[in-house]
Protein backbone atom coordinates (compact mmCIF):
# COMPACT_ATOMS: atom_id res chain seq x y z
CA UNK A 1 5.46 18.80 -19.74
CA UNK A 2 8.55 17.13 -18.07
CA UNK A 3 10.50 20.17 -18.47
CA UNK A 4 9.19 21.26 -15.28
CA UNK A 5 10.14 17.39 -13.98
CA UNK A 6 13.13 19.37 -11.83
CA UNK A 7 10.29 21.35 -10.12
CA UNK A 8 8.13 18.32 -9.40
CA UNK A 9 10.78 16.12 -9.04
CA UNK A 10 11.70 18.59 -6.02
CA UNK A 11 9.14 18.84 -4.25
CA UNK A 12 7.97 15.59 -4.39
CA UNK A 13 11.63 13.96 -3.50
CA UNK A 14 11.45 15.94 -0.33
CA UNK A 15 7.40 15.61 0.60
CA UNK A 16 6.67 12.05 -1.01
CA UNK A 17 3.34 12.91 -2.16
CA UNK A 18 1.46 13.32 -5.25
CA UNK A 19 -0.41 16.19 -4.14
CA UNK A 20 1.59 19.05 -5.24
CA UNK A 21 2.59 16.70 -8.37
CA UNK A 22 -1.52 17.11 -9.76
CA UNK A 23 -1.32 20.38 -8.63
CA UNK A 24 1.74 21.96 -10.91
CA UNK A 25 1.33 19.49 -13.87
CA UNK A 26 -2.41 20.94 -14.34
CA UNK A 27 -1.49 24.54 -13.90
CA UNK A 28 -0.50 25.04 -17.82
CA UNK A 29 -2.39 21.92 -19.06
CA UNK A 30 0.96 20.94 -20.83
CA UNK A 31 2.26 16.99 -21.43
CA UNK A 32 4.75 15.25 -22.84
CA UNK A 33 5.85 11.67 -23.67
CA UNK A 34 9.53 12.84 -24.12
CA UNK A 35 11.77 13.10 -21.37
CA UNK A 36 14.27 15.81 -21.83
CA UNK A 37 18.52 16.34 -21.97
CA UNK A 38 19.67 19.81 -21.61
CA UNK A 39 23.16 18.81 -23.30
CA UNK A 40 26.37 21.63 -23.59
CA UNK A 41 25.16 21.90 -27.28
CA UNK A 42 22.04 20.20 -28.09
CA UNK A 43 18.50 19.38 -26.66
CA UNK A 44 17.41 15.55 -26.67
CA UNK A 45 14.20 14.04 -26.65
CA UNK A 46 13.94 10.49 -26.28
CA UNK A 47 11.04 8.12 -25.12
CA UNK A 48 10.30 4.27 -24.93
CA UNK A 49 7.87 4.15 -27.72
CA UNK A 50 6.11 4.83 -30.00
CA UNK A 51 8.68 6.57 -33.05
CA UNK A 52 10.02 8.91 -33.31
CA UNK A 53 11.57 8.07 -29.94
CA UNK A 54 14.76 10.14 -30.60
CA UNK A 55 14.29 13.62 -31.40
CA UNK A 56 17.64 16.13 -31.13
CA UNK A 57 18.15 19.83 -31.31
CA UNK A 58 21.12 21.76 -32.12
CA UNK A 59 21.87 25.17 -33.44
CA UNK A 60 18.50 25.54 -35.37
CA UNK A 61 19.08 21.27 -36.51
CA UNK A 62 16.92 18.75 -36.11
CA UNK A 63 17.93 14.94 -36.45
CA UNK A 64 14.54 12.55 -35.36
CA UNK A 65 15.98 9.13 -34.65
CA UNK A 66 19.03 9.47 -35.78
CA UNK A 67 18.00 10.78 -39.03
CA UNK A 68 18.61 14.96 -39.97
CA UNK A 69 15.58 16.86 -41.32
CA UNK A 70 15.81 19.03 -43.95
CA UNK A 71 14.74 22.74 -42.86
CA UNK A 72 14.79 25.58 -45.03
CA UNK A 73 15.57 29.10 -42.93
CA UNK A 74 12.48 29.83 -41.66
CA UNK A 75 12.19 26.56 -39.87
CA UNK A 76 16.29 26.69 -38.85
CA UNK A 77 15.55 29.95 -36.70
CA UNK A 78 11.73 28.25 -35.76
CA UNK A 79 14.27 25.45 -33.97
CA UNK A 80 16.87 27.57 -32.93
CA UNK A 81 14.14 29.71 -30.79
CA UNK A 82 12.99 26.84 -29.76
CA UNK A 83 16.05 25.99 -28.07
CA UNK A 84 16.41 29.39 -26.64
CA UNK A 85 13.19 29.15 -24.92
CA UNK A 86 14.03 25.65 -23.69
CA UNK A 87 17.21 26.82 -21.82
CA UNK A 88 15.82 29.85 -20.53
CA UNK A 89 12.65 27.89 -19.04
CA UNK A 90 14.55 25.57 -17.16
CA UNK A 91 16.60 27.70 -14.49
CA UNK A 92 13.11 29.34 -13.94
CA UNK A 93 12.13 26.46 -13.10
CA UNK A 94 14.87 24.61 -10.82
CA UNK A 95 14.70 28.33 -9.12
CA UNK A 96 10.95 27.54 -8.27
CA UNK A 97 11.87 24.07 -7.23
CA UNK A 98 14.81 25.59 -5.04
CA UNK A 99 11.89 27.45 -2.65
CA UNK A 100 9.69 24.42 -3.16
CA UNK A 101 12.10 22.78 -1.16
CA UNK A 102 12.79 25.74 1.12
CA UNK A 103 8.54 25.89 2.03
CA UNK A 104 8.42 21.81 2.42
CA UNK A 105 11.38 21.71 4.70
CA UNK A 106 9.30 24.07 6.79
CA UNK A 107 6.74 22.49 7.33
CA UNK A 108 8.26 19.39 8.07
CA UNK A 109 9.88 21.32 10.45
CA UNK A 110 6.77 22.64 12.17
CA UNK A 111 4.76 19.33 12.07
CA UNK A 112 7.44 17.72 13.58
CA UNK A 113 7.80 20.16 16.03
CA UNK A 114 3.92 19.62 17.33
CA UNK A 115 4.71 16.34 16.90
CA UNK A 116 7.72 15.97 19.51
CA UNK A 117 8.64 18.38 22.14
CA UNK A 118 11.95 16.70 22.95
CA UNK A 119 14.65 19.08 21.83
CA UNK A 120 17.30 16.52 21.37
CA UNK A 121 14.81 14.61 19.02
CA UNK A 122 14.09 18.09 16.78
CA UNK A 123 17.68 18.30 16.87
CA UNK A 124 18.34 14.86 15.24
CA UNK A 125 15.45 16.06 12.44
CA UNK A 126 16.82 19.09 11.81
CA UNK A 127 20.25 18.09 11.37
CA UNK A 128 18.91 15.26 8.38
CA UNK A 129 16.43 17.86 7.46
CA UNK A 130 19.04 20.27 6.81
CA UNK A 131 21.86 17.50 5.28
CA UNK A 132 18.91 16.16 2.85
CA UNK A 133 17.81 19.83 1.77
CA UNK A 134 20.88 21.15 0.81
CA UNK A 135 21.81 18.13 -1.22
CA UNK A 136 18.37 18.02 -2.78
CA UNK A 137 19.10 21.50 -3.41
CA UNK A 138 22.49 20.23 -5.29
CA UNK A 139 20.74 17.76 -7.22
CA UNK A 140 18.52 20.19 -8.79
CA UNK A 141 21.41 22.71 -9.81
CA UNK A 142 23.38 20.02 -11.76
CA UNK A 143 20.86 18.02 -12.91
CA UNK A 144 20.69 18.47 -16.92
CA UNK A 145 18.07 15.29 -17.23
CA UNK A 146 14.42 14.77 -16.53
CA UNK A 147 15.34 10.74 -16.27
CA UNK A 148 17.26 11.60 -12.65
CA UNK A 149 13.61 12.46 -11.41
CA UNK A 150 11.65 9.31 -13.35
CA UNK A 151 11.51 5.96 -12.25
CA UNK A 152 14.23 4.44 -10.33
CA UNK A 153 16.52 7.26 -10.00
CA UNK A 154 13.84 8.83 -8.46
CA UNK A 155 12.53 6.08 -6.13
CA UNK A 156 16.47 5.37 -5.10
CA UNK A 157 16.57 8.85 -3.71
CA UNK A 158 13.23 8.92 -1.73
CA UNK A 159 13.80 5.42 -0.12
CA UNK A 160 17.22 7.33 0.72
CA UNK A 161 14.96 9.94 2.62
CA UNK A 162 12.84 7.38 3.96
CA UNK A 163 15.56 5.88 5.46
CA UNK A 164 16.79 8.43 6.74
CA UNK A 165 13.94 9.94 8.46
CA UNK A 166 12.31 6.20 9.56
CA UNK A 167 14.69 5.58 12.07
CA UNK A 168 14.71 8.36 14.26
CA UNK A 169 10.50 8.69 14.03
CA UNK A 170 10.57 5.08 15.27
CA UNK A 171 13.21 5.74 18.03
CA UNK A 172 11.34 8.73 18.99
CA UNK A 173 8.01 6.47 18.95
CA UNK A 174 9.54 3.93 21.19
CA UNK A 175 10.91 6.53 23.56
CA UNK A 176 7.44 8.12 23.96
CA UNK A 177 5.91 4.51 24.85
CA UNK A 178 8.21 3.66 26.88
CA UNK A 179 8.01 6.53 28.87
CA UNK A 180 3.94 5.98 28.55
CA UNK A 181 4.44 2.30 29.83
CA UNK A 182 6.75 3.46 33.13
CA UNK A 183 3.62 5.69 33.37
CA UNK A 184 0.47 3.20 33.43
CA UNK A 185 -0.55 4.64 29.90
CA UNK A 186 -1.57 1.87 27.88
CA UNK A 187 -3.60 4.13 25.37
CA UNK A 188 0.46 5.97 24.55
CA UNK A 189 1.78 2.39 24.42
CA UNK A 190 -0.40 1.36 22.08
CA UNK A 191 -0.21 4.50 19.43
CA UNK A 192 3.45 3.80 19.49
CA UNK A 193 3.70 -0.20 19.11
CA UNK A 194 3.50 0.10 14.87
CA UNK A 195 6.34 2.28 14.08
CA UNK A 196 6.62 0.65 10.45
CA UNK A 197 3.96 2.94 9.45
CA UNK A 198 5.18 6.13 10.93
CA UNK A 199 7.26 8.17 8.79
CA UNK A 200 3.83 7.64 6.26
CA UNK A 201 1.52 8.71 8.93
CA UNK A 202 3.36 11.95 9.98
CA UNK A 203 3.80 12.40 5.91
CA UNK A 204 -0.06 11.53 5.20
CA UNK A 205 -1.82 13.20 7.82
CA UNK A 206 -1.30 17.41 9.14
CA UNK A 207 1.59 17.24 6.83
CA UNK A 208 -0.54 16.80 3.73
CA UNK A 209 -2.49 19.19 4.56
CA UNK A 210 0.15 21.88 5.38
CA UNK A 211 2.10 21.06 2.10
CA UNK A 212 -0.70 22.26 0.29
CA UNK A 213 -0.99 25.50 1.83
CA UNK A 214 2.53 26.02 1.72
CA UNK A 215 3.68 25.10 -1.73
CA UNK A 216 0.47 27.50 -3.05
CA UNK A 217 2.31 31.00 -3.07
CA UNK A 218 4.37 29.26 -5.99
CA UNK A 219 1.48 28.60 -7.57
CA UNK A 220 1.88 32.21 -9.94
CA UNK A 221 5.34 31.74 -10.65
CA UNK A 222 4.26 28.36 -11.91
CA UNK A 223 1.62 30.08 -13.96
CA UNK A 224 4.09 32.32 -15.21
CA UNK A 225 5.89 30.13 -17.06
CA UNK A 226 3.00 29.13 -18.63
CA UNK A 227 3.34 31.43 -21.78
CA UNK A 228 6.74 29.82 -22.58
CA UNK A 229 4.98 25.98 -23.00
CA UNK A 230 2.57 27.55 -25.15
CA UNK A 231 5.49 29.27 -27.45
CA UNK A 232 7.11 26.03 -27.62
CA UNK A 233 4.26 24.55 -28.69
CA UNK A 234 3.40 26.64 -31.33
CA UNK A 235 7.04 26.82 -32.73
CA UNK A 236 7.17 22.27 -32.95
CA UNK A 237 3.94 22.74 -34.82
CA UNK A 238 5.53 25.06 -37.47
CA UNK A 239 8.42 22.21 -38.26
CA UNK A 240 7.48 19.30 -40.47
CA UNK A 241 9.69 15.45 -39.74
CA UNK A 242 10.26 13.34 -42.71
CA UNK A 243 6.97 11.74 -42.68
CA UNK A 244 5.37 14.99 -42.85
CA UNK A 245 3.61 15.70 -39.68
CA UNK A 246 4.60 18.29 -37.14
CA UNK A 247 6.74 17.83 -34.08
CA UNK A 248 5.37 16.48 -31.43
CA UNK A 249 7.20 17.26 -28.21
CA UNK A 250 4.57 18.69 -26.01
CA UNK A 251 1.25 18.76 -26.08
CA UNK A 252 -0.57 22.15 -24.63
CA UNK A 253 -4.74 20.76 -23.74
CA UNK A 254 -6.17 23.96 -23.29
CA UNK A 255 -9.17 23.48 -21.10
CA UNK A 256 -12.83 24.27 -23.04
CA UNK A 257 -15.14 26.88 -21.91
């Protein structure tokens, strides 16, 4: 479900890869088409297609597309709950997200590290390491909106990283082969004459890996929120729209044994 978008969002801002992304979304086998508002006062659902594509919450109220249900009590406290459970899940979450980006800065950190023994250089990393962390840190505190980690919100701020971090890998590059050319080391030169591909390399190859291990100790306070999805579930089911079938918000596929 994309309530958990600020988690993923997080991690994936920082570490540009879809590993930890399969990884968290599959954890509580929860989806959803909807992305989701955390307003002052309401909740709000809304999605491209198909209808309802507009579904908000307020004080035990429903309106789907612009449209209020009718709810008799039972279903006004089914919604209000609902709502409860929605704002309580989220800090959970951006709280995960907060030492997802704690662990991936770390091991960015420490690949980089192998990577370049020049202190001056793991200076320059650290310093956007440490600039990009803390304001990815920000972002997830004040963001009230799974649509500022979908689509080109979200691929503004990693080709922000990127270009960020690009420069000094290919400065750092060029350094080494230079240094590998005063040398006589053509083998050096020649691992360093592509630096258009580097910041994906260093991202794609021990980093990958390391990610993995990392972000896994977060793996049971995922799971813990777990529980929550499936209340949430169960209370849309109980509370009927105008045409008669249940809400539809997010969708738990419990796996078959």
């Amino acid at each position: 479900m994309r309530l958990n978008a600020w988690l993923i969002g997080g991690l994936l801002a920082v570490a540009q890869t879809a590993n930890a992304h399969e990884d968290f979304t599959n954890l509580c086998h929860a989806s959803s088409s909807y992305d989701l508002t955390v307003a002052p006062s309401s909740l709000q659902f809304d999605r491209a297609s198909p209808s309802p594509r507009n579904v908000t919450m307020q004080a035990g109220r429903v309106s789907v597309d612009g449209i209020p249900l009718r709810l008799n009590t039972e279903d006004g406290d089914r919604i209000a709950l609902f709502e409860d459970e929605v704002r309580a899940l989220v800090p959970k979450a951006k709280a995960i997200a907060d030492q997802g980006v704690d662990r991936v800065v770390k091991a960015i950190r420490t690949t980089l590290a192998a990577e370049f023994d020049d202190e001056e250089t793991r200076a320059q990393f650290d310093r956007v390491l440490a600039r990009r962390s803390a304001e990815l840190k920000r972002r997830i505190a004040d963001s009230t909106s799974t649509h500022d980690w979908q689509g080109d919100a979200f691929d503004r701020y990693t080709d922000a990283i990127t270009a960020d971090l690009a420069p000094l890998l290919t400065s750092a590059y060029a350094e080494r082969a230079a240094a590998a050319a005063r040398e006589g080391d053509l083998g050096a030169v020649l691992a360093g004459a592509h630096p258009g591909g580097l910041l994906t390399g260093v991202i794609a190859g021990d980093l990958g890996q390391r990610l993995a291990a990392t972000l896994a100790p977060l793996r049971p306070q995922v799971k813990a929120l777990c529980p929550s999805l499936q209340r949430l579930s169960e209370l849309q089911r109980a509370v009927r729209g105008a045409d008669g079938k249940p809400l539809d918000l997010i969708d738990i596929d419990l796996p078959r044994h």
